[in-house]
C-alpha atoms as a PDB file:
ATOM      1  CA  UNK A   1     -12.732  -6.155 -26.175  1.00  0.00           C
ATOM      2  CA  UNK A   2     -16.503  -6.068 -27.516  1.00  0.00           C
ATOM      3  CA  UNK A   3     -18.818  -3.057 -26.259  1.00  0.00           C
ATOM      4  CA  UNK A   4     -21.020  -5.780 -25.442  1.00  0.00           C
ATOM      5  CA  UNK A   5     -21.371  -8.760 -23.676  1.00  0.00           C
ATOM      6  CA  UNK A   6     -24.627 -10.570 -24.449  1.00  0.00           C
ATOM      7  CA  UNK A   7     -26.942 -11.830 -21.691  1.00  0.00           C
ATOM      8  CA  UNK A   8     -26.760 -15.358 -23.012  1.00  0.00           C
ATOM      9  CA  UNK A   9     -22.827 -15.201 -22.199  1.00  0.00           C
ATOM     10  CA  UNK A  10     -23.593 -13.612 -18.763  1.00  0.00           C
ATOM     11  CA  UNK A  11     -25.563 -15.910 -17.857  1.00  0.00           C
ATOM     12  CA  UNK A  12     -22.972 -19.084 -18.979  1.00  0.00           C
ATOM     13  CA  UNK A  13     -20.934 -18.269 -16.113  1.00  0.00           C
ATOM     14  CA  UNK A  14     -21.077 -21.291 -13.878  1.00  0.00           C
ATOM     15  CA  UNK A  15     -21.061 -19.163 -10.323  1.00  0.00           C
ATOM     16  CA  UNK A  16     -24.411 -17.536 -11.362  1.00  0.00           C
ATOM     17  CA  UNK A  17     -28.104 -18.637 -10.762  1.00  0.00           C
ATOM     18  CA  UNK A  18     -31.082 -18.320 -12.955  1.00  0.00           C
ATOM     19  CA  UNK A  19     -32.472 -15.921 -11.029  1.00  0.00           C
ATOM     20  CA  UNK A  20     -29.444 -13.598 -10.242  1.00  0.00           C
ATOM     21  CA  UNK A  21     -29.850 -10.254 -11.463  1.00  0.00           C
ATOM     22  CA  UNK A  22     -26.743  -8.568 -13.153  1.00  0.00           C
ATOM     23  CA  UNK A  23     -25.963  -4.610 -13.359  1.00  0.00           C
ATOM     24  CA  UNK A  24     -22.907  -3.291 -15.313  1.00  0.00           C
ATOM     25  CA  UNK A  25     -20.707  -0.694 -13.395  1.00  0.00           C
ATOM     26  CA  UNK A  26     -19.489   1.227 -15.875  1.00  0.00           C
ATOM     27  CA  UNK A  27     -17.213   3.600 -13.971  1.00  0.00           C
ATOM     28  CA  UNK A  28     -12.870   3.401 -14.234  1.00  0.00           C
ATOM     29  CA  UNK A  29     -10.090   2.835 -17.218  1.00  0.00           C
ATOM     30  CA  UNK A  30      -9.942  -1.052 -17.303  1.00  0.00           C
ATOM     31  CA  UNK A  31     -11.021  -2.516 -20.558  1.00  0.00           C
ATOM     32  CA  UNK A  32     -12.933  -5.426 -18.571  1.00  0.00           C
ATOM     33  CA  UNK A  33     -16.632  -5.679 -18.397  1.00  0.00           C
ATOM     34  CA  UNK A  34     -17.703  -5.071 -14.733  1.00  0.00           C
ATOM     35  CA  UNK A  35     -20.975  -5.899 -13.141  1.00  0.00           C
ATOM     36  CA  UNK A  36     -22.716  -6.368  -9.636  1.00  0.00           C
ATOM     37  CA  UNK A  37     -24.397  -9.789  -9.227  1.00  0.00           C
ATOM     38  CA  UNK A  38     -26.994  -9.882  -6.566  1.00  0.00           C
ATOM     39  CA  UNK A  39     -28.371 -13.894  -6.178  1.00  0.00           C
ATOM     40  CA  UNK A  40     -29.662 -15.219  -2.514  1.00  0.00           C
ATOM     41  CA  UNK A  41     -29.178 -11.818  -0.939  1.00  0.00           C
ATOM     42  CA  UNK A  42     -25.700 -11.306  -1.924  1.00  0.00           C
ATOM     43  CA  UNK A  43     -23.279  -9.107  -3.798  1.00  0.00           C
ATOM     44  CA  UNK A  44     -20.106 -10.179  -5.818  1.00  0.00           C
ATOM     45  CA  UNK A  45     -18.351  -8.694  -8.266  1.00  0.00           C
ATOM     46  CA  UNK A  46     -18.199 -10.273 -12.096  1.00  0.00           C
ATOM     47  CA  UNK A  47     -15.259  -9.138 -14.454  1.00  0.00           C
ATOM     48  CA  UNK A  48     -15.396 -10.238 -17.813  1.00  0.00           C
ATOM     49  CA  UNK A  49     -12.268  -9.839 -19.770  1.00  0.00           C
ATOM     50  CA  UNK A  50     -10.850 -11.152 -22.726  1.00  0.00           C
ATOM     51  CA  UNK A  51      -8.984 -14.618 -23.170  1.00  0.00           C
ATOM     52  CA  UNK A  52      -5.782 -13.736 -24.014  1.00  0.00           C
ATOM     53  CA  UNK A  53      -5.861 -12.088 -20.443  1.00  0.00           C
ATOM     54  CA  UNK A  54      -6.406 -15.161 -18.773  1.00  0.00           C
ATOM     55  CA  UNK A  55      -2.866 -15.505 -17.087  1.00  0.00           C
ATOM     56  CA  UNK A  56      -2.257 -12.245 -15.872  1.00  0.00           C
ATOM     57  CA  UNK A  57      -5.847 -12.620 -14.489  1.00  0.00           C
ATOM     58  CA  UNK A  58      -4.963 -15.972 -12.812  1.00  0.00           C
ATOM     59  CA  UNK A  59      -2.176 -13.910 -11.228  1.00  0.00           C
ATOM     60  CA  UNK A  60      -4.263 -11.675  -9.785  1.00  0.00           C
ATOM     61  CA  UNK A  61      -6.770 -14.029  -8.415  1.00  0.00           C
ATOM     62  CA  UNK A  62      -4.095 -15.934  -6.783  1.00  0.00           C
ATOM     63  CA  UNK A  63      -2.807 -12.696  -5.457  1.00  0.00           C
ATOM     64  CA  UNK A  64      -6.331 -11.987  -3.796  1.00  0.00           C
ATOM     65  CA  UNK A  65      -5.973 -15.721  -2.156  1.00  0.00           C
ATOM     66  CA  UNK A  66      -2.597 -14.207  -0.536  1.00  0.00           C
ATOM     67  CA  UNK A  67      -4.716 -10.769   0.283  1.00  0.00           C
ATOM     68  CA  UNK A  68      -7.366 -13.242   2.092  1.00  0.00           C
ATOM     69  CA  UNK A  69      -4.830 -15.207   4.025  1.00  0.00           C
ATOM     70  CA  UNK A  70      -3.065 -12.156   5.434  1.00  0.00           C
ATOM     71  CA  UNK A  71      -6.186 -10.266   6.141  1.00  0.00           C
ATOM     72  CA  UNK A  72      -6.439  -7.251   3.700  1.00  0.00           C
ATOM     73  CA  UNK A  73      -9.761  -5.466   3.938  1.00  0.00           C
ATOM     74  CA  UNK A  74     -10.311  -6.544  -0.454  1.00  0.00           C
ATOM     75  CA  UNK A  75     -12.901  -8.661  -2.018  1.00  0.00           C
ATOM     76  CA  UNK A  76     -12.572 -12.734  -1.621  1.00  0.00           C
ATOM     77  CA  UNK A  77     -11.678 -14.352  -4.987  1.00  0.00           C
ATOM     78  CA  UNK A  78     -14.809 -17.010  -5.604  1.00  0.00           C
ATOM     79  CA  UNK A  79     -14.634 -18.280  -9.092  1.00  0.00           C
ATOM     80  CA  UNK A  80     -12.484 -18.332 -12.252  1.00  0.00           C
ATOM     81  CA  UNK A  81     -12.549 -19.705 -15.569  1.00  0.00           C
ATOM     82  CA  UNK A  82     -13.205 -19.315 -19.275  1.00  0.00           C
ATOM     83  CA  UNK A  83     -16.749 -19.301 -21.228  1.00  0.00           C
ATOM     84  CA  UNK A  84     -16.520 -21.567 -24.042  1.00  0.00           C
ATOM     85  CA  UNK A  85     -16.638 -20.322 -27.716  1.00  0.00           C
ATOM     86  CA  UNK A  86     -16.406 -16.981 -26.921  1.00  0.00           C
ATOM     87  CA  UNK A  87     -13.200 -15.304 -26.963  1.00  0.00           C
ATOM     88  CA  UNK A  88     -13.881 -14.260 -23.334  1.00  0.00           C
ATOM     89  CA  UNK A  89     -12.820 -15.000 -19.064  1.00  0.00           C
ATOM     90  CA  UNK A  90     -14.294 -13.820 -16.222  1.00  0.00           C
ATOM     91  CA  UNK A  91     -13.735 -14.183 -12.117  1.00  0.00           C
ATOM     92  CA  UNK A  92     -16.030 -13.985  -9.368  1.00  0.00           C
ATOM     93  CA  UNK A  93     -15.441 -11.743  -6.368  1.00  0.00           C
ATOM     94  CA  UNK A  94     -17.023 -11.065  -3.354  1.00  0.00           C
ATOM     95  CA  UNK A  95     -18.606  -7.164  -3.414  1.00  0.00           C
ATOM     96  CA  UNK A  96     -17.691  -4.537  -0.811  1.00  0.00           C
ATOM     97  CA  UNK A  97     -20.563  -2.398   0.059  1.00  0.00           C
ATOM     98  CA  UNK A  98     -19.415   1.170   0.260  1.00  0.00           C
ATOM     99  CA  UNK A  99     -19.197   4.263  -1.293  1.00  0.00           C
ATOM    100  CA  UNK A 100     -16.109   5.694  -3.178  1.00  0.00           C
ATOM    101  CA  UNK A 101     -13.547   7.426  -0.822  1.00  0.00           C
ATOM    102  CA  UNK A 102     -12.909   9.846  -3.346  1.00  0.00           C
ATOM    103  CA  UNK A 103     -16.713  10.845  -3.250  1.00  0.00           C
ATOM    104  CA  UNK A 104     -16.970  10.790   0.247  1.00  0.00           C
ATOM    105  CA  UNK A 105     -13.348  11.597   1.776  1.00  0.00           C
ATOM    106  CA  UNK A 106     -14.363  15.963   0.660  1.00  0.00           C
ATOM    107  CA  UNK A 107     -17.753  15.343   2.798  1.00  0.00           C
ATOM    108  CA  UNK A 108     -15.921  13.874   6.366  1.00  0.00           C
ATOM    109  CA  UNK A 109     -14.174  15.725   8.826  1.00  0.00           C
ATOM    110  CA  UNK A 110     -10.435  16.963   8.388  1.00  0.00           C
ATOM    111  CA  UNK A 111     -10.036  13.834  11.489  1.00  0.00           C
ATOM    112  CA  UNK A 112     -12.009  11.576  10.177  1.00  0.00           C
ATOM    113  CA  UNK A 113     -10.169  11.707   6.519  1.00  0.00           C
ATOM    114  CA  UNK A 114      -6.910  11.521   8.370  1.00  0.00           C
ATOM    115  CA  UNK A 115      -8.038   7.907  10.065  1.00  0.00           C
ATOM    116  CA  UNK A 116      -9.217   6.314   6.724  1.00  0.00           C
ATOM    117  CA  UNK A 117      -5.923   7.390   5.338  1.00  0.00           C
ATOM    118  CA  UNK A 118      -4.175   5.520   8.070  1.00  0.00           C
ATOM    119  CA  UNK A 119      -6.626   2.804   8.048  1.00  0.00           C
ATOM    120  CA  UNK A 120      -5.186   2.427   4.197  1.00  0.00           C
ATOM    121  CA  UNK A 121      -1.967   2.935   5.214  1.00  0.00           C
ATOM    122  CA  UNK A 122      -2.015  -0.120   7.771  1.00  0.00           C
ATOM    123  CA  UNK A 123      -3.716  -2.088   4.514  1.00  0.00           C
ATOM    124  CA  UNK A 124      -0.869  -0.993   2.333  1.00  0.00           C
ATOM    125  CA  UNK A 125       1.872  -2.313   4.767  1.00  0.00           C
ATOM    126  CA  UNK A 126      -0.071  -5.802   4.825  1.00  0.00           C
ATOM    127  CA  UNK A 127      -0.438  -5.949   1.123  1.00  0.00           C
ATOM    128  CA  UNK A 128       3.613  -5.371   0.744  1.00  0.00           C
ATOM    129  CA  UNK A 129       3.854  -8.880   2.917  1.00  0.00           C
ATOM    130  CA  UNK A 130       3.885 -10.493  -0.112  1.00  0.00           C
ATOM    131  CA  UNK A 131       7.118 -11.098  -1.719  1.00  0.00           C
ATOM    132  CA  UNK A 132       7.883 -11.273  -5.892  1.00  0.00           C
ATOM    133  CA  UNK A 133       8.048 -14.910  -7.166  1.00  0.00           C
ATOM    134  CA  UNK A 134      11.899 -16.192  -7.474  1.00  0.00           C
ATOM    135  CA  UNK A 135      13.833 -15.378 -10.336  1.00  0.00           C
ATOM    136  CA  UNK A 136      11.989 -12.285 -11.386  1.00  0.00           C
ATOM    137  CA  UNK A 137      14.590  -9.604 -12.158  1.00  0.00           C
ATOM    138  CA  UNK A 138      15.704  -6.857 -10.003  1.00  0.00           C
ATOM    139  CA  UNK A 139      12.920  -3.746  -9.619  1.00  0.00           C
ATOM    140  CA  UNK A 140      15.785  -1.210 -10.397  1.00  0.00           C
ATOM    141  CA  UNK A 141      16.423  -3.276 -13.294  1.00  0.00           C
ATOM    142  CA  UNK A 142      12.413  -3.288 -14.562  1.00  0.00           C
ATOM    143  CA  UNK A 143      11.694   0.035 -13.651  1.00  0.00           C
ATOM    144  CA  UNK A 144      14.831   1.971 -15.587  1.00  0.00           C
ATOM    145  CA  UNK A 145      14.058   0.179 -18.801  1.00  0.00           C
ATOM    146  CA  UNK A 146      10.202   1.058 -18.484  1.00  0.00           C
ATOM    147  CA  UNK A 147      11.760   4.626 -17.790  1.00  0.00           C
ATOM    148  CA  UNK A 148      13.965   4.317 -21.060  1.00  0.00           C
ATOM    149  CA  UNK A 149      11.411   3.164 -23.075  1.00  0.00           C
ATOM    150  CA  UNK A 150       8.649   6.352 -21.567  1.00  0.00           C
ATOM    151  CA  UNK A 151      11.865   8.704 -22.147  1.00  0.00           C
ATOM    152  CA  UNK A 152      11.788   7.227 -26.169  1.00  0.00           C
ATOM    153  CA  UNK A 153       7.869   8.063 -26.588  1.00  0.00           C
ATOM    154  CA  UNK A 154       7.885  11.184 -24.539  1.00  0.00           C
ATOM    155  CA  UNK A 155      10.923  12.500 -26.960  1.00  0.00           C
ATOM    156  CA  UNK A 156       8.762  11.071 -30.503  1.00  0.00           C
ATOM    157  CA  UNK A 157       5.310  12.288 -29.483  1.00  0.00           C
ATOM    158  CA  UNK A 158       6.750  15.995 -29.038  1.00  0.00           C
ATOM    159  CA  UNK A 159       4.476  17.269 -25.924  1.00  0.00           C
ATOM    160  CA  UNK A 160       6.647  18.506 -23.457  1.00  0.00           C
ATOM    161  CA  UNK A 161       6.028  19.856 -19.871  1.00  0.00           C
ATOM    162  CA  UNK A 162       7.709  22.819 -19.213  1.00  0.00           C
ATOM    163  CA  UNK A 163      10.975  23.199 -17.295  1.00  0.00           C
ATOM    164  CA  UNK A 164      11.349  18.733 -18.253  1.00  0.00           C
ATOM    165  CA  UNK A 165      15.068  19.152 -18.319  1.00  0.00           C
ATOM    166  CA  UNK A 166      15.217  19.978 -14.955  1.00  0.00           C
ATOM    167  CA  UNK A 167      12.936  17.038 -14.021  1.00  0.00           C
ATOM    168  CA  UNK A 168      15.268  14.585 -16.527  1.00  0.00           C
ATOM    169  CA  UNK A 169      18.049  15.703 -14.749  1.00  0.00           C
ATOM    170  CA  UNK A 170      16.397  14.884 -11.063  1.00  0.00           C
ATOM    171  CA  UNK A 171      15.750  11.320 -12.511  1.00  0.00           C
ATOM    172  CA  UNK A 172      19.245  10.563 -13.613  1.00  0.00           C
ATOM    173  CA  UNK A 173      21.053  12.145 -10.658  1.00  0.00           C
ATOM    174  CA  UNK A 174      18.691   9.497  -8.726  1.00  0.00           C
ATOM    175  CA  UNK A 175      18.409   6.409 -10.518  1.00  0.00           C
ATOM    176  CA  UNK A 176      21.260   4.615  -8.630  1.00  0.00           C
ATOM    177  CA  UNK A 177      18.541   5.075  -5.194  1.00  0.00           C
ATOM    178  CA  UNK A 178      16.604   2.110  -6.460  1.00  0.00           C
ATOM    179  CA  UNK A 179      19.999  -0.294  -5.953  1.00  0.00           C
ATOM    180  CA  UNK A 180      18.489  -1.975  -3.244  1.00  0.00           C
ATOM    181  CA  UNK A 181      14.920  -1.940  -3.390  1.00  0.00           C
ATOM    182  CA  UNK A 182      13.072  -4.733  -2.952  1.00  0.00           C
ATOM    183  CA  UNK A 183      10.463  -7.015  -5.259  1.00  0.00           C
ATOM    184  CA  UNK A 184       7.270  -6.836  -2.833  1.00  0.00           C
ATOM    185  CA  UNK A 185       3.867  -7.037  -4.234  1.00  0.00           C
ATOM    186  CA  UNK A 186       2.210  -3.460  -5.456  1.00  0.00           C
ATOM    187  CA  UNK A 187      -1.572  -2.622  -5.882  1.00  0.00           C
ATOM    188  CA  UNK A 188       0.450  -0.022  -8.279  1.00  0.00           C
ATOM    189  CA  UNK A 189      -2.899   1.478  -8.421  1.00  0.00           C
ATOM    190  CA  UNK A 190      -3.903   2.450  -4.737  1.00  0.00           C
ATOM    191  CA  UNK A 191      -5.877   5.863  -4.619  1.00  0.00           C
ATOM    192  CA  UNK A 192      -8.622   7.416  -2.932  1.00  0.00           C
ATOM    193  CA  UNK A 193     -10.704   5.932  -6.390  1.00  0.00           C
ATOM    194  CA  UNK A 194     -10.080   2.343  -5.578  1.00  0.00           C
ATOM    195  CA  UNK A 195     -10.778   2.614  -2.342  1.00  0.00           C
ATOM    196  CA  UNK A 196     -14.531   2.172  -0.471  1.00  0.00           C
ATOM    197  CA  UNK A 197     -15.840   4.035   2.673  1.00  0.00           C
ATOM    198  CA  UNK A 198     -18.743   2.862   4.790  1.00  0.00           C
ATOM    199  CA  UNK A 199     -20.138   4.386   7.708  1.00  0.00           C
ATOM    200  CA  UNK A 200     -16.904   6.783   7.754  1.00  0.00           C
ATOM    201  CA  UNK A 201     -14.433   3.778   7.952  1.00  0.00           C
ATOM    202  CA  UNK A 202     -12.405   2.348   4.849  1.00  0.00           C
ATOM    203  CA  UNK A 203     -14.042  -0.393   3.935  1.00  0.00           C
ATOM    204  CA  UNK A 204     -11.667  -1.956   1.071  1.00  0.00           C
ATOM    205  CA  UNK A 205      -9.587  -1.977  -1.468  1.00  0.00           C
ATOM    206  CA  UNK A 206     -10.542  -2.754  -4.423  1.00  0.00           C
ATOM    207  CA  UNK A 207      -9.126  -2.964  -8.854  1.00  0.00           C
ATOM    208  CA  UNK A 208      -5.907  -5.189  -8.245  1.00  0.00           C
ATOM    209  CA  UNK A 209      -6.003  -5.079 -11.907  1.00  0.00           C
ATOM    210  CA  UNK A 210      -2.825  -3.058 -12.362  1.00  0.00           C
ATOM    211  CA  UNK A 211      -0.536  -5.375  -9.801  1.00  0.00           C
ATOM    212  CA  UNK A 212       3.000  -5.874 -10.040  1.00  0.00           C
ATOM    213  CA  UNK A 213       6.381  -6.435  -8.143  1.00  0.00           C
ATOM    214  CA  UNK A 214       8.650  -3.987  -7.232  1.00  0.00           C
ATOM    215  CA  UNK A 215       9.432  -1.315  -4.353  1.00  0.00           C
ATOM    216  CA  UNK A 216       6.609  -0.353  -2.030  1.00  0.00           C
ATOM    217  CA  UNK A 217       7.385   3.119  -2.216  1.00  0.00           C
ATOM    218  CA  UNK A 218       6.011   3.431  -5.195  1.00  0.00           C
ATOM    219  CA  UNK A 219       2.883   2.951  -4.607  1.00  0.00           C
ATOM    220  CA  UNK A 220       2.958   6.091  -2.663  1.00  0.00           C
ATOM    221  CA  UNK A 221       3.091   8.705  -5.971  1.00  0.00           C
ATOM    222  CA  UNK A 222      -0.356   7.846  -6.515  1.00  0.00           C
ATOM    223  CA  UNK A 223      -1.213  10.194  -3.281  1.00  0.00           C
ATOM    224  CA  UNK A 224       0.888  12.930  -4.939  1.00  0.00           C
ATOM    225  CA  UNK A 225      -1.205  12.707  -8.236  1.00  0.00           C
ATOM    226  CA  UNK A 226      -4.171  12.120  -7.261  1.00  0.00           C
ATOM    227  CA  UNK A 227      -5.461  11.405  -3.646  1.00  0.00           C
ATOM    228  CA  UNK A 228      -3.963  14.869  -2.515  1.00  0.00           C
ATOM    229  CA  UNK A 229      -6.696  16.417  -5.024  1.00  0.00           C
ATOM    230  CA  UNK A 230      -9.336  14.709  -2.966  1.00  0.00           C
ATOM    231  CA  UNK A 231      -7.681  14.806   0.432  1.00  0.00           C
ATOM    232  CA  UNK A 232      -4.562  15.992   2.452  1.00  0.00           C
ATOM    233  CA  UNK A 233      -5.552  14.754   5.619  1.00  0.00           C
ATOM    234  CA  UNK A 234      -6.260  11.552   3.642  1.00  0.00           C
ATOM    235  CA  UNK A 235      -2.396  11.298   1.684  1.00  0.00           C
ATOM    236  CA  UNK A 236      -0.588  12.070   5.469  1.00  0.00           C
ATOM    237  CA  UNK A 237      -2.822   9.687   7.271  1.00  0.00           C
ATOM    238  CA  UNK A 238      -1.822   6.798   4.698  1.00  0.00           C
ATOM    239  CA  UNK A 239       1.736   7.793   4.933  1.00  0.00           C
ATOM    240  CA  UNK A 240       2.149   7.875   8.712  1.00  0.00           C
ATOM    241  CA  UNK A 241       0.004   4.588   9.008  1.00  0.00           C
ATOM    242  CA  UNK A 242       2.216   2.966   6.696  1.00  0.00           C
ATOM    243  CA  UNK A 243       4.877   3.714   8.838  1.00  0.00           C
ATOM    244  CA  UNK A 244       2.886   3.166  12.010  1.00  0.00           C
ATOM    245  CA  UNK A 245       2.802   6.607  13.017  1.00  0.00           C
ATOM    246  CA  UNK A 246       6.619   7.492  12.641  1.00  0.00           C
ATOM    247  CA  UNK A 247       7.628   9.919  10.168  1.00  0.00           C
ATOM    248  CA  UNK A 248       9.110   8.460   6.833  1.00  0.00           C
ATOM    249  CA  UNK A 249      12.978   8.325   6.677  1.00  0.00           C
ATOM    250  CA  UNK A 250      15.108  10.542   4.367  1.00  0.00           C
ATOM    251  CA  UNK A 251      15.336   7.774   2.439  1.00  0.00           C
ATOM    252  CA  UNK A 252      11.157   7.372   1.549  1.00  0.00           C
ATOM    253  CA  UNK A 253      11.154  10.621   0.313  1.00  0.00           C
ATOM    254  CA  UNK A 254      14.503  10.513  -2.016  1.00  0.00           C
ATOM    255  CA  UNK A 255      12.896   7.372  -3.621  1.00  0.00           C
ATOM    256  CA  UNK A 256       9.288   8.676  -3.666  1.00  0.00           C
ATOM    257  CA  UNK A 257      10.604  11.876  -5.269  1.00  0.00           C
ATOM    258  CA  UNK A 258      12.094  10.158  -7.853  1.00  0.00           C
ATOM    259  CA  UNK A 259       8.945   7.471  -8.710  1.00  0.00           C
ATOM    260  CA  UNK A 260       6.890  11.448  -8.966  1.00  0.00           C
ATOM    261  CA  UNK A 261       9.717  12.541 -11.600  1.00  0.00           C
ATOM    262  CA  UNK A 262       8.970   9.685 -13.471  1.00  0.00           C
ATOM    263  CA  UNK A 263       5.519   9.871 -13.218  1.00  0.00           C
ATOM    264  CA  UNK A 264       5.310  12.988 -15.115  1.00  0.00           C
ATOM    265  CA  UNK A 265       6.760  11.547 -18.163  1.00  0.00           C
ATOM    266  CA  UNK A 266       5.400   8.490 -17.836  1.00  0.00           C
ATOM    267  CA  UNK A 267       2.202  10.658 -17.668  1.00  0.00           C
ATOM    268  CA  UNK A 268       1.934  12.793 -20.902  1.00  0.00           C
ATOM    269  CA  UNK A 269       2.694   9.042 -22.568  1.00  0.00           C
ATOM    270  CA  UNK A 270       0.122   7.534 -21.412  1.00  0.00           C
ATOM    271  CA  UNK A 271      -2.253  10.763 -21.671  1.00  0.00           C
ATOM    272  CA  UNK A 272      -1.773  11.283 -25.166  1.00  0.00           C
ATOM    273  CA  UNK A 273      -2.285   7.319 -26.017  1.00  0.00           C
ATOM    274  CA  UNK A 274      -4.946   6.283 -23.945  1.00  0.00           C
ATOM    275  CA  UNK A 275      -6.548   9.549 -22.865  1.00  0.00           C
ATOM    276  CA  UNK A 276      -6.367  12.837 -25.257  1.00  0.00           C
ATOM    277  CA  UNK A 277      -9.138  14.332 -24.731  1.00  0.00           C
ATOM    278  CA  UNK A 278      -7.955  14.700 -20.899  1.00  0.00           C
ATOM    279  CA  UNK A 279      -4.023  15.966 -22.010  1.00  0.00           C
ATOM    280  CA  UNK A 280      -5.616  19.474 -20.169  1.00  0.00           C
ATOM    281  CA  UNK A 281      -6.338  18.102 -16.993  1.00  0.00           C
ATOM    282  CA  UNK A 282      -3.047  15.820 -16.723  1.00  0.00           C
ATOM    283  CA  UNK A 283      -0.854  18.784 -17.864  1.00  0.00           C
ATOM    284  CA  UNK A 284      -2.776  20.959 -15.169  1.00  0.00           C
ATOM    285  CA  UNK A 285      -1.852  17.877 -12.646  1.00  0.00           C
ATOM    286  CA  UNK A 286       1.635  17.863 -13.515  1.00  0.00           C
ATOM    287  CA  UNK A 287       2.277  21.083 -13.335  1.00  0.00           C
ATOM    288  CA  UNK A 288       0.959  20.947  -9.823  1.00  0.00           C
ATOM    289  CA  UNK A 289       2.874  18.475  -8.923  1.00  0.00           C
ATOM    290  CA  UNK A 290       5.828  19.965  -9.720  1.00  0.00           C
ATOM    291  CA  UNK A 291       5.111  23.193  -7.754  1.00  0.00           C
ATOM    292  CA  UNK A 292       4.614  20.731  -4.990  1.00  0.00           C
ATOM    293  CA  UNK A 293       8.336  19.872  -5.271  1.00  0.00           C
ATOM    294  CA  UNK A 294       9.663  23.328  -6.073  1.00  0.00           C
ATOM    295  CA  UNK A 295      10.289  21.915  -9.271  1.00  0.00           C
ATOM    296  CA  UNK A 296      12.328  18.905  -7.368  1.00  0.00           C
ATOM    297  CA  UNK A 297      14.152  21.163  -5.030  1.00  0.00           C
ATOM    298  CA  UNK A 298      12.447  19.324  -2.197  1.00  0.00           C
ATOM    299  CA  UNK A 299      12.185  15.540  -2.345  1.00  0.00           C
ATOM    300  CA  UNK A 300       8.808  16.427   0.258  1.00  0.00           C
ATOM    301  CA  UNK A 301       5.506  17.651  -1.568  1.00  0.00           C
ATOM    302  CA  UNK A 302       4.506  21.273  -0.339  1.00  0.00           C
ATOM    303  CA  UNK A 303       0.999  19.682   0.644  1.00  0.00           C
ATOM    304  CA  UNK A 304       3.201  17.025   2.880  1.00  0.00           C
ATOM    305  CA  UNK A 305       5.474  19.538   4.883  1.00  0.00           C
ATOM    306  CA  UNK A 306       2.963  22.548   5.308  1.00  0.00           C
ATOM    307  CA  UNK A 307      -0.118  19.776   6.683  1.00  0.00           C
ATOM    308  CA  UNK A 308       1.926  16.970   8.604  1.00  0.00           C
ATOM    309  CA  UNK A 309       2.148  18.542  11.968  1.00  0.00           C
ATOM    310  CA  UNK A 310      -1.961  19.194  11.618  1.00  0.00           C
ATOM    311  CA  UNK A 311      -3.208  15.696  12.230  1.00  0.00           C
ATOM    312  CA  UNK A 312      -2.682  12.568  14.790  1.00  0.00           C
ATOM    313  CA  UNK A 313      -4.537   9.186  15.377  1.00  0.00           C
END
C-alpha cells in the first residue's frame, strides 16, 4: 500500500462525521493504515487497507461478530466497505481505551501480572469457541506443508541457527502429534503487544489481523517468544487460566514444543524477508528460546518449570 492516505479519502468513509477528528497510530507490522477517530465523544478504530484485501478482511470482521456474541473482551466491528475509485477498504471498530500490556505488565506487581495473564488466558479459551468453517482441510495437513515450504527458504537463504539439526530432528520425530488436532479459531497473534491494560486489569484484545484455523495450542508459542521477555508471571498466568487453573497435560507441552521448533525456522524466514535490519535481535530470541528448552530436551520452557509453583489466583 501507499505511504499515504489523503484526507479527502479519510474523510469518504461513510461511518465518519464532518467534524470527527482522525490521528494515525503508527505503531505494529501490519501494512494497513491505522487511526483513532474521536466524533460525539467517542473512540473507534479506522483500518484502511488495500482492496485486494477485502475478503480476508470480511473474514475477520465477521470473526469479531462471533468475538461479540460470545463475549471476548475485543473491539465491536461497526462498519465495512470499500471507498470508491481508490484502490482502497477500510472497517470501523469500536476503540479500547488502555495502555499496552507490554508497556505496563514490567511496571505492576509480580501478582498483579500473573491475574492479567489469566484474565487473557480465560479470553483465549473463549476465542477457541469458535470452530473452522466445513470443509477446510485438516490443521496437521496446513501446518506441515507451511513447515515444508519454511524448511525450502530456510535451506536457500543460507542463515542458519546454530545446533538447527538438532531442532529439525525434534520437528520430525513430532510431526505425527498434530494427528488429531482440531480446526478452532486462532488470534495466531496473541501477545502481551496486542493486548491493552487499564487500571491494572486486561482490558482487550486487540489486531485479529493475523487469524486463522487450526490447533489452539499454538497460539501459546507466542508467550515463549515474546510475552516471557515482558513477563513470566504474565506467560504462567495465561497458561493456567487457559486451563482454568489446572496444570497443562503432557500432551500441551509435546505439541507446544513442537509449534516453538517450528517457530525458529519459521523465524529467520520471515526475519530476513520482512525484517533485516532486526536478524540480531530475532537470532538473540531464538537462541534464548532454545536454552529455554535445553535445546528441546524438555518439551517445558526453563522460565515455565523454575516460576510455576510462584504464583496463584
Amino acid at each position: 500500500m501507499d505511504n499515504s492516505v489523503t484526507e479527502k479519502t479519510l474523510r469518504s468513509v461513510p461511518f465518519l462525521h464532518a467534524e470527527a477528528s482522525i490521528e494515525p497510530i503508527n505503531n505494529g507490522y501490519s501494512g494497513d493504515h491505522k487511526y483513532r477517530v474521536t466524533q460525539n465523544g467517542s473512540s473507534y478504530l479506522l483500518r484502511i487497507f488495500d482492496d485486494g484485501l477485502y475478503r480476508n478482511k470480511l473474514a475477520e470482521f465477521d470473526a469479531l461478530k462471533k468475538m461479540e456474541a460470545y463475549g471476548v473482551k475485543c473491539s465491536r466491528p461497526l462498519e465495512i466497505g470499500l471507498l470508491p475509485d481508490t484502490g482502497l477498504g477500510y472497517y470501523v471498530l469500536t476503540y479500547i481505551e488502555g495502555e499496552d500490556a507490554a508497556d505496563q505488565l514490567p511496571l505492576y506487581s509480580p501478582e498483579e501480572q500473573y491475574r492479567i495473564g489469566y484474565e487473557a488466558g480465560n479470553e483465549l479459551r473463549t476465542i477457541h469457541q469458535c470452530k473452522a468453517p466445513p470443509g477446510m482441510s485438516s490443521w496437521a495437513e496446513r501446518k506441515t506443508a507451511k513447515h515444508r515450504r519454511y524448511m525450502e527458504e530456510y535451506d536457500r537463504l543460507g542463515v542458519h541457527i546454530h545446533g538447527d539439526s538438532k531442532v529439525m530432528e525434534f520437528i520430525e520425530g513430532c510431526l505425527p502429534l498434530m494427528k488429531e488436532s482440531p480446526n478452532l479459531l486462532q488470534h495466531d497473534d496473541f501477545h502481551t503487544g496486542n493486548l491493552i491494560v487499564q487500571d491494572h486489569r486486561l482490558a482487550g484484545v486487540i489486531d485479529f489481523n493475523r487469524l486463522d484455523f487450526g490447533d489452539p495450542v499454538h497460539e501459546f508459542i507466542k508467550a515463549g517468544f515474546f510475552s516471557s521477555e515482558v513477563s513470566v508471571p504474565f506467560c504462567i498466568g495465561q497458561i493456567k487460566g487457559y486451563h482454568q487453573g489446572q496444570e497443562p497435560d503432557e500432551s500441551f507441552w509435546q505439541l507446544y514444543s513442537l509449534y516453538t521448533a517450528m517457530g525458529l525456522i519459521s523465524s529467520v524466514v520471515w526475519s530476513i524477508k520482512f525484517v533485516p535490519e532486526e536478524m540480531d535481535d530475532m537470532m538473540a530470541r531464538i537462541h534464548r528460546v532454545m536454552e529455554d528448552h535445553a535445546g528441546f530436551e524438555s518439551v517445558r520452557p526453563k522460565w515455565y518449570i523454575e516460576g510455576s509453583a510462584r504464583y496463584m489466583v
